[in-house]
Protein backbone atom coordinates (compact mmCIF):
# COMPACT_ATOMS: atom_id res chain seq x y z
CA UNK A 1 -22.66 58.83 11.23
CA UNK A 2 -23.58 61.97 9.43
CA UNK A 3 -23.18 60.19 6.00
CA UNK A 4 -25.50 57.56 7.29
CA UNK A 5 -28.38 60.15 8.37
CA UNK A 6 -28.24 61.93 5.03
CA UNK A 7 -28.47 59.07 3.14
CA UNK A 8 -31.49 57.60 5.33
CA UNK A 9 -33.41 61.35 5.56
CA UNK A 10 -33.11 61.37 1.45
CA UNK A 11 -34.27 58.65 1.06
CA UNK A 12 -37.39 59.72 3.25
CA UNK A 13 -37.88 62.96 1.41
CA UNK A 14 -36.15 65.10 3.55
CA UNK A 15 -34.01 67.93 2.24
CA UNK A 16 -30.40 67.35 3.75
CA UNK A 17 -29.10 70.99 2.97
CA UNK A 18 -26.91 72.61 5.66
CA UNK A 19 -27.15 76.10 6.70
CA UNK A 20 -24.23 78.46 4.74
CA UNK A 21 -23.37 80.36 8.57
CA UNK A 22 -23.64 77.37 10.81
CA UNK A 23 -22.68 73.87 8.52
CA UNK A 24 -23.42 71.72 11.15
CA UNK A 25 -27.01 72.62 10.94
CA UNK A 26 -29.91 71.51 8.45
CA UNK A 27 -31.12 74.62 6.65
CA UNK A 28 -35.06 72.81 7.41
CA UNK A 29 -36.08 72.51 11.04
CA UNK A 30 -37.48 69.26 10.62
CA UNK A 31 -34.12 67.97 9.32
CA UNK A 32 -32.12 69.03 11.76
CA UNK A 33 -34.70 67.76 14.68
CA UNK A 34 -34.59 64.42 12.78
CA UNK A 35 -30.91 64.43 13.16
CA UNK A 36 -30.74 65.55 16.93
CA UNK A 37 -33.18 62.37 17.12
CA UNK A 38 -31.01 60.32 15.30
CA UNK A 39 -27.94 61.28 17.64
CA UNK A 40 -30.04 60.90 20.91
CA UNK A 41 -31.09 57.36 19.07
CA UNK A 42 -27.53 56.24 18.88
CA UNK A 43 -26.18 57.42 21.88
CA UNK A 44 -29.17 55.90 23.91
CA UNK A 45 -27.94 52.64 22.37
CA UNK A 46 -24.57 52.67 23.67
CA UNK A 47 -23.68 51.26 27.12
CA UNK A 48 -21.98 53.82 29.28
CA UNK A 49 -18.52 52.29 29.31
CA UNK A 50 -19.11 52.72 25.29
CA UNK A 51 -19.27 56.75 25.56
CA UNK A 52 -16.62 59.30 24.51
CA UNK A 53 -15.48 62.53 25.66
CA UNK A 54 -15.72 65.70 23.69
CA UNK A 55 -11.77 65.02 22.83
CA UNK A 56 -12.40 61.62 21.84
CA UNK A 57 -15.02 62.44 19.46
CA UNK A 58 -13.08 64.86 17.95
CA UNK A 59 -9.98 63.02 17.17
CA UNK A 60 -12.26 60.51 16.00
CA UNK A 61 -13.92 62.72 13.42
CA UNK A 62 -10.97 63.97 11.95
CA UNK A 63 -9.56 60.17 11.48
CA UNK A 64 -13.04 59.54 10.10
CA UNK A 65 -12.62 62.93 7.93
CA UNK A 66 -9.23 61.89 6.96
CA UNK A 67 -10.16 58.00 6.03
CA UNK A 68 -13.61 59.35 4.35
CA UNK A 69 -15.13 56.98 1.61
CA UNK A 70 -17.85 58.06 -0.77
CA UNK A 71 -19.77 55.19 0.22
CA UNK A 72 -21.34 55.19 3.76
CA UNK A 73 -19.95 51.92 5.85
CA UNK A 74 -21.69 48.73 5.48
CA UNK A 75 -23.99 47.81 8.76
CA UNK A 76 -24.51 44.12 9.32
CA UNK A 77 -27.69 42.89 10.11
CA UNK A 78 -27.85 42.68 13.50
CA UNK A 79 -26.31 45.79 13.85
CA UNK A 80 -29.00 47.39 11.91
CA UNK A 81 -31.82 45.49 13.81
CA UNK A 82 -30.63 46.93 16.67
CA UNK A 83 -30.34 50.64 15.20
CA UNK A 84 -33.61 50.77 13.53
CA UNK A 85 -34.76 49.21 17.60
CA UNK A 86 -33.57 52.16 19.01
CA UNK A 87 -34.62 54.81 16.31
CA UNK A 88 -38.17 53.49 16.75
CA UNK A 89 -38.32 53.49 20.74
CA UNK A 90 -36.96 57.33 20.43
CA UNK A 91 -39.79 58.25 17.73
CA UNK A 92 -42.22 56.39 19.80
CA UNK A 93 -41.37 58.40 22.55
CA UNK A 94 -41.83 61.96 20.68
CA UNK A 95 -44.85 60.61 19.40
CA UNK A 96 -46.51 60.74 22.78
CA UNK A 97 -45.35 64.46 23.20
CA UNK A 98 -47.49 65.65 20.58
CA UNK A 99 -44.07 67.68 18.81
CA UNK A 100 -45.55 71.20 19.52
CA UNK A 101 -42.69 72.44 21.15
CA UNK A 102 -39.88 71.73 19.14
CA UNK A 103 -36.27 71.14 20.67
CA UNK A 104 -37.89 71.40 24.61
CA UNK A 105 -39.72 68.16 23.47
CA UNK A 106 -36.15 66.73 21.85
CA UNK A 107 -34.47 67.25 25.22
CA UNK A 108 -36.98 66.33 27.59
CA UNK A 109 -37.04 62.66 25.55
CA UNK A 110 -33.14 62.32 25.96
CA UNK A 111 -33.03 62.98 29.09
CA UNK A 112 -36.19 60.58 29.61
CA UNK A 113 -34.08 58.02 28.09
CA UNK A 114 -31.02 58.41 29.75
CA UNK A 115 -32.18 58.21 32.82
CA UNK A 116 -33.94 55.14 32.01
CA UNK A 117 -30.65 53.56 30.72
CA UNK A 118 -29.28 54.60 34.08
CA UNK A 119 -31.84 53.24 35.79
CA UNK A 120 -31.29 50.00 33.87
CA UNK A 121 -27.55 50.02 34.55
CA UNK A 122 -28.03 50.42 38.19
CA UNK A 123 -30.32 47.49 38.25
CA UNK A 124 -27.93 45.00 36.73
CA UNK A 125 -24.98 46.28 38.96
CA UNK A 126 -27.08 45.45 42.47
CA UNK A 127 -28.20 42.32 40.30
CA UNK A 128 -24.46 41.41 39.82
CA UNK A 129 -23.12 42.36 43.07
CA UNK A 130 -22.22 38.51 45.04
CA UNK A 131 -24.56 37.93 48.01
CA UNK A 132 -22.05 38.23 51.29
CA UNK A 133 -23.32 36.02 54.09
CA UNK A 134 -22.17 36.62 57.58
CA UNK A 135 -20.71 33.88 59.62
């Protein structure tokens, strides 16, 4: 996923350099908010049953460490329709913020927009449930 980013931010014009003490940070602010948009972005894609926990993710890094190619994966189109969907609704959301407030803005929109997936999942459980008739 990281591959991915850096290859999208460079070819935006961002600088993709990562901090010497912390590596999993962008040594340029706006970097590393694009990327903590880009994680919120994917995440708010997935359906809930698709999440991981902390332990999952990590085994799954180190398999993706492990397996790495040079190349980053191919996306088919529909995947990527879908991707660039959700990258856009996220940006149009911290477009309406105005930005001045840096990470309090990038937290306030994920939690905007998981509550709105919740909200979404709740409405097509009651919309599934079968109708029970008493006789």
């Amino acid at each position: 996923m990281r591959a991915a980013f850096e290859t999208w931010a460079q070819k935006d014009g961002h600088i993709v350099r990562r901090r010497e003490d912390k590596p999993e940070e962008y040594l340029v602010f706006e970097t590393q908010r694009r990327w903590v948009i880009w994680q919120a972005a994917l995440e708010h894609g997935k359906t809930p049953g698709g999440r991981k926990t902390a332990a999952q993710k990590e085994a799954a890094a180190l398999e993706k460490a492990k397996a790495a190619v040079q190349r980053p994966p191919v996306i088919n189109s529909d995947e990527a329709a879908v991707r660039n969907q959700v990258l856009n609704e996220v940006l149009d959301a911290f477009s309406t913020l105005g930005g001045e407030r840096g990470m309090d803005d990038i937290l306030k929109v994920v939690q905007g927009l998981k509550k709105k997936q919740q909200e979404q999942a709740d409405v097509r459980t009651v919309a599934a449930a079968p109708e029970r008739h008493n006789a």
